[in-house]
C-alpha atoms as a PDB file:
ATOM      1  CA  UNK A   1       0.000   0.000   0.000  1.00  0.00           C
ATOM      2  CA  UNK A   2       1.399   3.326  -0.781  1.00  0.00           C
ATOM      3  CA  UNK A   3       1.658   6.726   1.415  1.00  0.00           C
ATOM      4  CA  UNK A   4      -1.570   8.387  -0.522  1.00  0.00           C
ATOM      5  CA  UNK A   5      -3.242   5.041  -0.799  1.00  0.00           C
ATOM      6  CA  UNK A   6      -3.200   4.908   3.218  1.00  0.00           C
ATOM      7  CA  UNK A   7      -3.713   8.270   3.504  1.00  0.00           C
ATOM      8  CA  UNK A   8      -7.129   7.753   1.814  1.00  0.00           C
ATOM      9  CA  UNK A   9      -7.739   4.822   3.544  1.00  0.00           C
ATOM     10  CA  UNK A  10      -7.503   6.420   6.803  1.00  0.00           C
ATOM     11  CA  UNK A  11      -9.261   9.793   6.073  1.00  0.00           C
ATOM     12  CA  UNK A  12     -12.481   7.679   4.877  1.00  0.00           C
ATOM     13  CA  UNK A  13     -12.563   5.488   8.336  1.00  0.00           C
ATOM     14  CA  UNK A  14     -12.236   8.925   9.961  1.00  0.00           C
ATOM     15  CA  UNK A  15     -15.097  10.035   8.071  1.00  0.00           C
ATOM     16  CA  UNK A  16     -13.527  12.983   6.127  1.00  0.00           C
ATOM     17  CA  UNK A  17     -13.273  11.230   2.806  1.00  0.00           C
ATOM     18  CA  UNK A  18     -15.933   9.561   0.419  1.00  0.00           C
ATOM     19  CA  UNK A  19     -13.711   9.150  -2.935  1.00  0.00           C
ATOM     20  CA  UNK A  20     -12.054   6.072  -4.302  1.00  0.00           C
ATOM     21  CA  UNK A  21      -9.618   4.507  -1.936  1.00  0.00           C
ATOM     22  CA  UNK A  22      -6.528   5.001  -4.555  1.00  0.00           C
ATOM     23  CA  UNK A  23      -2.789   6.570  -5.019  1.00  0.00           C
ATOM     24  CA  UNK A  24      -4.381   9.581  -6.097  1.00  0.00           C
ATOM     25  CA  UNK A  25      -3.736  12.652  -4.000  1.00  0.00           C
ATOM     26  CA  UNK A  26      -5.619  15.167  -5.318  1.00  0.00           C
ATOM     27  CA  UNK A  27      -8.103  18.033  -3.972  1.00  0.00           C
ATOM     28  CA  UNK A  28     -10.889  15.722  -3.034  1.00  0.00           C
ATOM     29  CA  UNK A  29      -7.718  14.057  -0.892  1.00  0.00           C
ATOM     30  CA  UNK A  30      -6.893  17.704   0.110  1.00  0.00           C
ATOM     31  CA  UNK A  31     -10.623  18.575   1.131  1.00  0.00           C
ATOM     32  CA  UNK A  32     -10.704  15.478   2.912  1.00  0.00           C
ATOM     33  CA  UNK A  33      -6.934  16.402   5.055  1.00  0.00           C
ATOM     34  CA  UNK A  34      -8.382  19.782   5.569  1.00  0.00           C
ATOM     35  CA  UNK A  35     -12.309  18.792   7.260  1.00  0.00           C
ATOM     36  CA  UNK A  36     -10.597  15.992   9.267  1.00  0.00           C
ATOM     37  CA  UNK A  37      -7.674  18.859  10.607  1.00  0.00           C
ATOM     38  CA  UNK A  38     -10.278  21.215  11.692  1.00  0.00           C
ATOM     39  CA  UNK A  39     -12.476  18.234  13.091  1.00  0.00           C
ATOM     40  CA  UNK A  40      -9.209  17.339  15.305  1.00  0.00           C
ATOM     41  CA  UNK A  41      -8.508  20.796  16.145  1.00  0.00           C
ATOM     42  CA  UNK A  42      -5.484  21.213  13.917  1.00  0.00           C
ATOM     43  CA  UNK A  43      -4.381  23.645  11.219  1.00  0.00           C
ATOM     44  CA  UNK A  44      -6.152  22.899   8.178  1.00  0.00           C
ATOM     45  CA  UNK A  45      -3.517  23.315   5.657  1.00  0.00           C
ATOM     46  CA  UNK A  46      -4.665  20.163   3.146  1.00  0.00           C
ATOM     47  CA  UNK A  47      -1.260  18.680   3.834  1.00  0.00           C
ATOM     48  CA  UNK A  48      -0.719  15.719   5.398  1.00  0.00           C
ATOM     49  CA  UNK A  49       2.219  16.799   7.987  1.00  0.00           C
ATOM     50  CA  UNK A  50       3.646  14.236  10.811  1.00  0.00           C
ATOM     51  CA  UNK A  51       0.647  15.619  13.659  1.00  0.00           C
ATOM     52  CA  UNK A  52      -1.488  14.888  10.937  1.00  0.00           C
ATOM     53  CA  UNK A  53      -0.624  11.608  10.081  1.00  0.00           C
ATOM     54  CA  UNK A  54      -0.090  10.902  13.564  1.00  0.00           C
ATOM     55  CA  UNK A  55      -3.770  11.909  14.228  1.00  0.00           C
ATOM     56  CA  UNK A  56      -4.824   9.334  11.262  1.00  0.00           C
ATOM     57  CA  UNK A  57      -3.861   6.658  13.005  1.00  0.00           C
ATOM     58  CA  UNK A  58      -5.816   6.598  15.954  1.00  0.00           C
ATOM     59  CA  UNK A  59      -8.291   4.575  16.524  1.00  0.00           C
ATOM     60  CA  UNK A  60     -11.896   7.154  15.575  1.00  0.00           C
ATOM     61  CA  UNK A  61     -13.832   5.523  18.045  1.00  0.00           C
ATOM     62  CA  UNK A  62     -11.739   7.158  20.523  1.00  0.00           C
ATOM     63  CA  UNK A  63     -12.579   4.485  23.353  1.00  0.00           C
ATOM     64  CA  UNK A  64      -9.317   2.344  23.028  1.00  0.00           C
ATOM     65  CA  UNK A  65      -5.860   3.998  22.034  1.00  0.00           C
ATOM     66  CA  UNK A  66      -5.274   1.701  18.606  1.00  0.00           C
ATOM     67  CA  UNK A  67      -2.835   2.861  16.287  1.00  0.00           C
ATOM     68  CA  UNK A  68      -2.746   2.084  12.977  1.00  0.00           C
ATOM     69  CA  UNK A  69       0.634   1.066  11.264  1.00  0.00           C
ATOM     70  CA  UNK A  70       1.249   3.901   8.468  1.00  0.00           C
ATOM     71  CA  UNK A  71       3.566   3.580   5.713  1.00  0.00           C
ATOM     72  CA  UNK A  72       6.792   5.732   5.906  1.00  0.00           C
ATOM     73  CA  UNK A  73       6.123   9.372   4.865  1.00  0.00           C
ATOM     74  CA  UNK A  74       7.651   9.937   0.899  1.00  0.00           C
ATOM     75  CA  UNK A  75      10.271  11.802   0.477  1.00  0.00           C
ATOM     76  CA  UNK A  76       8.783  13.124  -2.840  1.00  0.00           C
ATOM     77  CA  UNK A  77       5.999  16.935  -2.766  1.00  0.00           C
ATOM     78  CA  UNK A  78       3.113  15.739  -3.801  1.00  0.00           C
ATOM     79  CA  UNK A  79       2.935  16.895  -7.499  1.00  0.00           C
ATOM     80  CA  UNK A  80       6.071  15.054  -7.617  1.00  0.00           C
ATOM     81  CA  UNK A  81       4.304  11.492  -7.240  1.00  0.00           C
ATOM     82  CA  UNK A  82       1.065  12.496  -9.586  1.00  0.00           C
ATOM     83  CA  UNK A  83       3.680  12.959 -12.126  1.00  0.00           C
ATOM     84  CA  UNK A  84       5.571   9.551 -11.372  1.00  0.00           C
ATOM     85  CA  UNK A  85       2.130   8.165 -11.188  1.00  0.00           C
ATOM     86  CA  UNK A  86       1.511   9.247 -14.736  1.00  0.00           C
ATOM     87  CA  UNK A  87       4.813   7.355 -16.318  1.00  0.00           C
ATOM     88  CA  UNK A  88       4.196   5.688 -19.591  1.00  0.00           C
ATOM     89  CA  UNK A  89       1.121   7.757 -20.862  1.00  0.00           C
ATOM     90  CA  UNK A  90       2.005   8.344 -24.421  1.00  0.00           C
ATOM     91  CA  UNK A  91       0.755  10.412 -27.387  1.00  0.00           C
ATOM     92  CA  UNK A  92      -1.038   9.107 -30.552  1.00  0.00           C
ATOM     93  CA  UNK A  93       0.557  10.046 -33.482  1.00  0.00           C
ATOM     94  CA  UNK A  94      -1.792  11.436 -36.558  1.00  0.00           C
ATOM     95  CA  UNK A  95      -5.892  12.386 -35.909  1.00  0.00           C
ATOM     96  CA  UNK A  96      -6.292  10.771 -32.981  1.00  0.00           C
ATOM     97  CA  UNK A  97      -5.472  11.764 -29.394  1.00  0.00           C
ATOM     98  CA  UNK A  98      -4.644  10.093 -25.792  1.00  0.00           C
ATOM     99  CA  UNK A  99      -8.201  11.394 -24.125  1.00  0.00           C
ATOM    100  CA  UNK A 100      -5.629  11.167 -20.620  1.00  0.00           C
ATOM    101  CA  UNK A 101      -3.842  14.293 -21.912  1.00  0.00           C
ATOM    102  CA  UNK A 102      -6.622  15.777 -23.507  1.00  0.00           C
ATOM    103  CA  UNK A 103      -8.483  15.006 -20.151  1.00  0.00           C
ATOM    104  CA  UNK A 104      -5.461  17.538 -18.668  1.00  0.00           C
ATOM    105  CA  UNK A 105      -6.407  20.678 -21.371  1.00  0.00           C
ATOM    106  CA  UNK A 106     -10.249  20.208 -20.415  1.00  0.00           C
ATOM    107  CA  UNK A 107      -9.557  20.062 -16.728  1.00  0.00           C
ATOM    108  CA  UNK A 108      -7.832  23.478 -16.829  1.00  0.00           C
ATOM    109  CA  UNK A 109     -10.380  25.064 -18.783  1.00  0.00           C
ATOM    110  CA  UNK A 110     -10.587  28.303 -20.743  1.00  0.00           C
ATOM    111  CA  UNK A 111      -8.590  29.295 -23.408  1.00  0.00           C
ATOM    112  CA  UNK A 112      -6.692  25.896 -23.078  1.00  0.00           C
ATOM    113  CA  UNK A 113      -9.292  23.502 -23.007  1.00  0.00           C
ATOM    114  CA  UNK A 114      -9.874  25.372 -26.746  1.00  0.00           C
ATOM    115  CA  UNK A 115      -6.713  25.349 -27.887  1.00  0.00           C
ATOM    116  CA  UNK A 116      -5.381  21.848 -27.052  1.00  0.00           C
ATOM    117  CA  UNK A 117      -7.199  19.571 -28.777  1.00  0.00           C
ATOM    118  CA  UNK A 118      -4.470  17.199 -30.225  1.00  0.00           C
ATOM    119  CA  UNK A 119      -1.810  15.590 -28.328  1.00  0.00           C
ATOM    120  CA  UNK A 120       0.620  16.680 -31.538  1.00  0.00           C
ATOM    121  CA  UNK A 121       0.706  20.029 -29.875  1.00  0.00           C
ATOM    122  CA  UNK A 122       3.763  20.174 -27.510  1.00  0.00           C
ATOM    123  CA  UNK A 123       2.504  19.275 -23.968  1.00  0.00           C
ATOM    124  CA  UNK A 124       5.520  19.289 -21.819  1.00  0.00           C
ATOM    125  CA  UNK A 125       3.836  22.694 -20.119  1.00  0.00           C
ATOM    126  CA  UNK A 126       0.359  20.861 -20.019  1.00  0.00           C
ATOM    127  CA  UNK A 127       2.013  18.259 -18.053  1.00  0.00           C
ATOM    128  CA  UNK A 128       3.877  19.926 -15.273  1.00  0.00           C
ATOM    129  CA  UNK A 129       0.644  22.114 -14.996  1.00  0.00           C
ATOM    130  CA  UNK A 130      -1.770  19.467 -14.333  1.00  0.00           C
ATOM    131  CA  UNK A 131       0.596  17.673 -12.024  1.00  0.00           C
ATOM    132  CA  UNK A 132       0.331  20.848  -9.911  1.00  0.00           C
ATOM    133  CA  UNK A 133      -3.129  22.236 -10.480  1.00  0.00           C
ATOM    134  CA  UNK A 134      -4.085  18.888  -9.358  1.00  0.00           C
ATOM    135  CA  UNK A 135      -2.167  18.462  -6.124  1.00  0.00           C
ATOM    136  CA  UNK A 136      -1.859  22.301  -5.256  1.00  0.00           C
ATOM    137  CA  UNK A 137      -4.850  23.825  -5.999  1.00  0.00           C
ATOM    138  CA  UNK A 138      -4.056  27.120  -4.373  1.00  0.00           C
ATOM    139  CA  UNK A 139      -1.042  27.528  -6.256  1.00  0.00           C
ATOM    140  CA  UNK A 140      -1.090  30.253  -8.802  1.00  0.00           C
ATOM    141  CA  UNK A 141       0.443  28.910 -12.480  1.00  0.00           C
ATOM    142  CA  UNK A 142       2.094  30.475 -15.172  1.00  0.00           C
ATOM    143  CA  UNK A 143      -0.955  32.969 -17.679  1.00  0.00           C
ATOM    144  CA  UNK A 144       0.101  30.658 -20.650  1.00  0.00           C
ATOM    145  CA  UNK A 145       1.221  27.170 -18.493  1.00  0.00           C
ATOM    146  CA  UNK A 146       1.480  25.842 -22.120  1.00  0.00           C
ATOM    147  CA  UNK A 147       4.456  27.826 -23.134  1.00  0.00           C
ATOM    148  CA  UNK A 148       7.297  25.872 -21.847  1.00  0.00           C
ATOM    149  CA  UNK A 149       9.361  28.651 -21.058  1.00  0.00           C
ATOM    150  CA  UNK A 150       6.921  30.545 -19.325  1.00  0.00           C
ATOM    151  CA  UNK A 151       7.081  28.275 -16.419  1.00  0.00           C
ATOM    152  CA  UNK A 152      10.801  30.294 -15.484  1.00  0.00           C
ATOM    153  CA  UNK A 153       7.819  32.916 -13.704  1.00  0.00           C
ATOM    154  CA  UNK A 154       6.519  30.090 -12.344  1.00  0.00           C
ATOM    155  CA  UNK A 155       6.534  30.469  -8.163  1.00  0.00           C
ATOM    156  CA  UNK A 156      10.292  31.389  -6.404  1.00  0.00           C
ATOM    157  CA  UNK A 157      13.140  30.650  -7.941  1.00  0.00           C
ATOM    158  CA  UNK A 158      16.103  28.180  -6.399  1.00  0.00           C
ATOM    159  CA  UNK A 159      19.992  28.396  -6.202  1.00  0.00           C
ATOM    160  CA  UNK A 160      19.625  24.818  -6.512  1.00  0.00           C
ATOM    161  CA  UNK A 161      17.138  22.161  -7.351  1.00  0.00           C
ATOM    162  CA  UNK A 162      15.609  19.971  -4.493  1.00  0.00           C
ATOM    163  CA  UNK A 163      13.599  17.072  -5.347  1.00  0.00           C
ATOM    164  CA  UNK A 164      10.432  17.608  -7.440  1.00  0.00           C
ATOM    165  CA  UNK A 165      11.574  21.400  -8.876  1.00  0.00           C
ATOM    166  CA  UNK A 166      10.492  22.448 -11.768  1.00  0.00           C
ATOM    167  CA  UNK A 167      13.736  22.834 -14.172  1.00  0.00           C
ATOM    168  CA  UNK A 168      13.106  25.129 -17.589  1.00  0.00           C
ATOM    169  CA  UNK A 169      15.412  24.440 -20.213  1.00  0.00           C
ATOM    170  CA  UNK A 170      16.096  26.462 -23.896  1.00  0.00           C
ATOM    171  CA  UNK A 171      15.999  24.017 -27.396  1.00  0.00           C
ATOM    172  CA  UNK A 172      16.269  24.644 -30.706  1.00  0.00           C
ATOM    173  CA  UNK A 173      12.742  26.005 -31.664  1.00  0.00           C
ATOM    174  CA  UNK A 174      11.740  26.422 -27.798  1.00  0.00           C
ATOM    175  CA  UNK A 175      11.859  25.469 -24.672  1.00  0.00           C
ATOM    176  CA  UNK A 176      11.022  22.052 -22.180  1.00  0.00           C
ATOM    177  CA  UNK A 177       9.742  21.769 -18.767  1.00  0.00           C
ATOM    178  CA  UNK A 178       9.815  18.977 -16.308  1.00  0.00           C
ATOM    179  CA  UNK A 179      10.572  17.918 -12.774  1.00  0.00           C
ATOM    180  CA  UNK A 180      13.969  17.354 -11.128  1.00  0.00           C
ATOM    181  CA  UNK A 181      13.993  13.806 -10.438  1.00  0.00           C
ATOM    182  CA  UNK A 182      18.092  13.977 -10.009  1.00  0.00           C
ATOM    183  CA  UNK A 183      21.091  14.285 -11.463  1.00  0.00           C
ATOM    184  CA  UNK A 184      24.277  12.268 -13.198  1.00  0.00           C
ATOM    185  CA  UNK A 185      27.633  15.076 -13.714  1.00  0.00           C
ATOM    186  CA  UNK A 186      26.467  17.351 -16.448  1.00  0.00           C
ATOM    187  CA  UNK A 187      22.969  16.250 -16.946  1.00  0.00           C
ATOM    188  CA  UNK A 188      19.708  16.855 -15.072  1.00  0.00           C
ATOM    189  CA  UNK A 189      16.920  13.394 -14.177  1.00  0.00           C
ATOM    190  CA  UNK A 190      14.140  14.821 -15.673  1.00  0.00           C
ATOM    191  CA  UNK A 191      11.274  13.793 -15.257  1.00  0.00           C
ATOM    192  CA  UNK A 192       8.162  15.210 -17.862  1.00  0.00           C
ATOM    193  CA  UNK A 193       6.154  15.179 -20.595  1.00  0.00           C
ATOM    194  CA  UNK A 194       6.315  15.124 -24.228  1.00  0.00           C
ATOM    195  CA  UNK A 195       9.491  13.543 -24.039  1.00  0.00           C
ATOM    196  CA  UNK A 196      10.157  11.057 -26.373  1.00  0.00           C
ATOM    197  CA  UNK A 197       6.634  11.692 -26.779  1.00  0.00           C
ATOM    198  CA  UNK A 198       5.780   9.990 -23.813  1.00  0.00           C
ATOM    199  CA  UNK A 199       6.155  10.745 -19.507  1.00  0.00           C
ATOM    200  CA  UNK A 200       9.292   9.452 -19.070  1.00  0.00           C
ATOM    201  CA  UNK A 201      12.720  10.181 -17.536  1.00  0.00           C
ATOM    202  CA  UNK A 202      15.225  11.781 -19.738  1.00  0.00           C
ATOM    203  CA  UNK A 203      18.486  13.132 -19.179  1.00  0.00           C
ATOM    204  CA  UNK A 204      19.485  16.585 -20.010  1.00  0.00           C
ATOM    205  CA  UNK A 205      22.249  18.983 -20.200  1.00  0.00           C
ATOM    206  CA  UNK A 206      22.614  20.878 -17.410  1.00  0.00           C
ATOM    207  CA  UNK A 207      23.986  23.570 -19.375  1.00  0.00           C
ATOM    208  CA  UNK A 208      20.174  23.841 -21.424  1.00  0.00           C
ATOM    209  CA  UNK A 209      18.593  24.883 -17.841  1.00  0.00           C
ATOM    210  CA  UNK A 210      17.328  28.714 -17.767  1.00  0.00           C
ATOM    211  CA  UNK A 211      15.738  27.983 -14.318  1.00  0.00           C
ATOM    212  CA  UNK A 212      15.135  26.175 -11.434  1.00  0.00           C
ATOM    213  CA  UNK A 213      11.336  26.989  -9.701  1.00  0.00           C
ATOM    214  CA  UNK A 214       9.374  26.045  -6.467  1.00  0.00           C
ATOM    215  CA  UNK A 215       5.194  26.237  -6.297  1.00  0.00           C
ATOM    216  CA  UNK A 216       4.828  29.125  -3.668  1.00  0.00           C
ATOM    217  CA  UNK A 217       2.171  27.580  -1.618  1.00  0.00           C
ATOM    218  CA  UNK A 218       4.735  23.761  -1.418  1.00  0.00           C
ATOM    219  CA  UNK A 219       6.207  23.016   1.920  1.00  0.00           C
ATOM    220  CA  UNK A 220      10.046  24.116   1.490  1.00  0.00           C
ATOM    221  CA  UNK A 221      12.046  21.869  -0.205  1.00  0.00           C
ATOM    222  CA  UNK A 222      14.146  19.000   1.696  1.00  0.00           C
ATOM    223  CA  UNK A 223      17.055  17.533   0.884  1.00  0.00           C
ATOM    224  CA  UNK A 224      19.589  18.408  -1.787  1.00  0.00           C
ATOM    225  CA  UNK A 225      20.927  16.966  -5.052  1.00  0.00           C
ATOM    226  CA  UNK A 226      19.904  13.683  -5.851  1.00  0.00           C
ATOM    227  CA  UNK A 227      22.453  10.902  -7.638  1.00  0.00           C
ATOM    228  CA  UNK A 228      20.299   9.505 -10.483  1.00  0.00           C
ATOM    229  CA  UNK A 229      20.493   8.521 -14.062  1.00  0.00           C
ATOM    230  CA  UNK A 230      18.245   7.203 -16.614  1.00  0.00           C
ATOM    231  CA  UNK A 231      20.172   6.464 -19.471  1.00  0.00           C
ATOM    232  CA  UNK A 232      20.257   7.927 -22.809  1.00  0.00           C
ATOM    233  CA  UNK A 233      20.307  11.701 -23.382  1.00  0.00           C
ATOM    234  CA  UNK A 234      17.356  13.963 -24.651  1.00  0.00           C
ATOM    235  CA  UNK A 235      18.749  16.926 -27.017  1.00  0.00           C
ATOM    236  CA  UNK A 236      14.967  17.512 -28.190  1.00  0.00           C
ATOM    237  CA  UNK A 237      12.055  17.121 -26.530  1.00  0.00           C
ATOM    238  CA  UNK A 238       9.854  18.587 -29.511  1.00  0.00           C
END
């Protein structure tokens, strides 16, 4: 069982949560964190912290002190597993389109809903958005979150990256977005969409990176660089 998996386990026996018991922490997950926090007289900040999960595994009946085993808290911000989560979704070349990443354009709305209507369009931007819309739904994203280089106004900015920040690099013709998922000498983990035309892990120059970004309303970030490699190394992620 995974960390969001028990998380919704627990929040439905406390009565907070009515969803789908699944991996998926989203705002329904967040709603749920925020009504059982203010039920248990704690801050209701939608984040699942160590008093919270602490609180979670009590027993709700309150008459005998039974705590529930919880698995240990991930290391990985939220958006940070939604996009793992996502791994392997891939565009269809020609007319037809992956409804999952057409299901991220109609999510957002607007203007973008509109626009993206073919998974041909570059979608690297589309990606990283819905990863955070979904998991940090107070957090404000870029006016054009398609426009891959638009993301370097995204939140703060970092020195360096942490786990899960959102790296902006320059191509020929562009620019790519994606989460920092570590790093191997000169190149960046990435890990994003509309690579390879897929969500994968890539590895990228570090010397392509025009910015490093953290989501304004995250946690701070923990930790500092992480040793990983993927094999292989993107040049374009068109």
């Amino acid at each position: 069982m995974t960390f969001d998996q028990w998380l919704n386990a627990r929040l439905r026996v406390h009565g907070a949560y009515d969803g789908v018991v699944d991996s998926v922490f989203g705002r329904a997950t967040i709603a749920a964190l925020k009504r059982f926090q203010t039920a248990d007289g704690l801050q209701p900040t939608g984040v699942a912290d160590e008093a919270t999960v602490d609180a979670l595994r009590l027993d709700p009946q309150g008459r005998v002190v039974k705590v529930i085993p919880a698995p240990k808290m991930p290391d990985e911000p939220v958006w940070m597993r939604e996009a793992r989560r996502l791994l392997g979704i891939k565009e269809i070349p020609g007319a037809a389109s992956n409804a999952t990443i057409i299901g991220w354009a109609k999510r957002m709305s607007g203007w973008i809903a509109s626009f993206f209507t073919n998974d041909d369009i570059a979608w690297c931007g589309l990606f990283v958005g819905n990863c955070v819309a979904v998991t940090l739904p107070e957090e404000k994203l870029p006016a054009n979150p398609l426009g891959a280089l638009e993301w370097n106004k995204f939140g703060s900015p970092m020195a360096a990256p942490a786990l899960g920040a959102i790296l902006v690099f320059k191509r020929t013709g562009g620019g790519h977005v994606g989460f920092y998922a570590g790093e191997d000498g000169d190149f960046y983990c990435v890990l994003g969409g509309n690579q390879g035309n897929s969500v994968k892990l890539s590895m990228i120059e570090k010397k392509r990176c025009v910015g490093i970004r953290w989501p304004r309303t995250a946690p701070p970030p923990t930790g500092g660089p992480v040793r990983a490699n993927a094999g292989g190394v993107s040049r374009n992620e068109a």
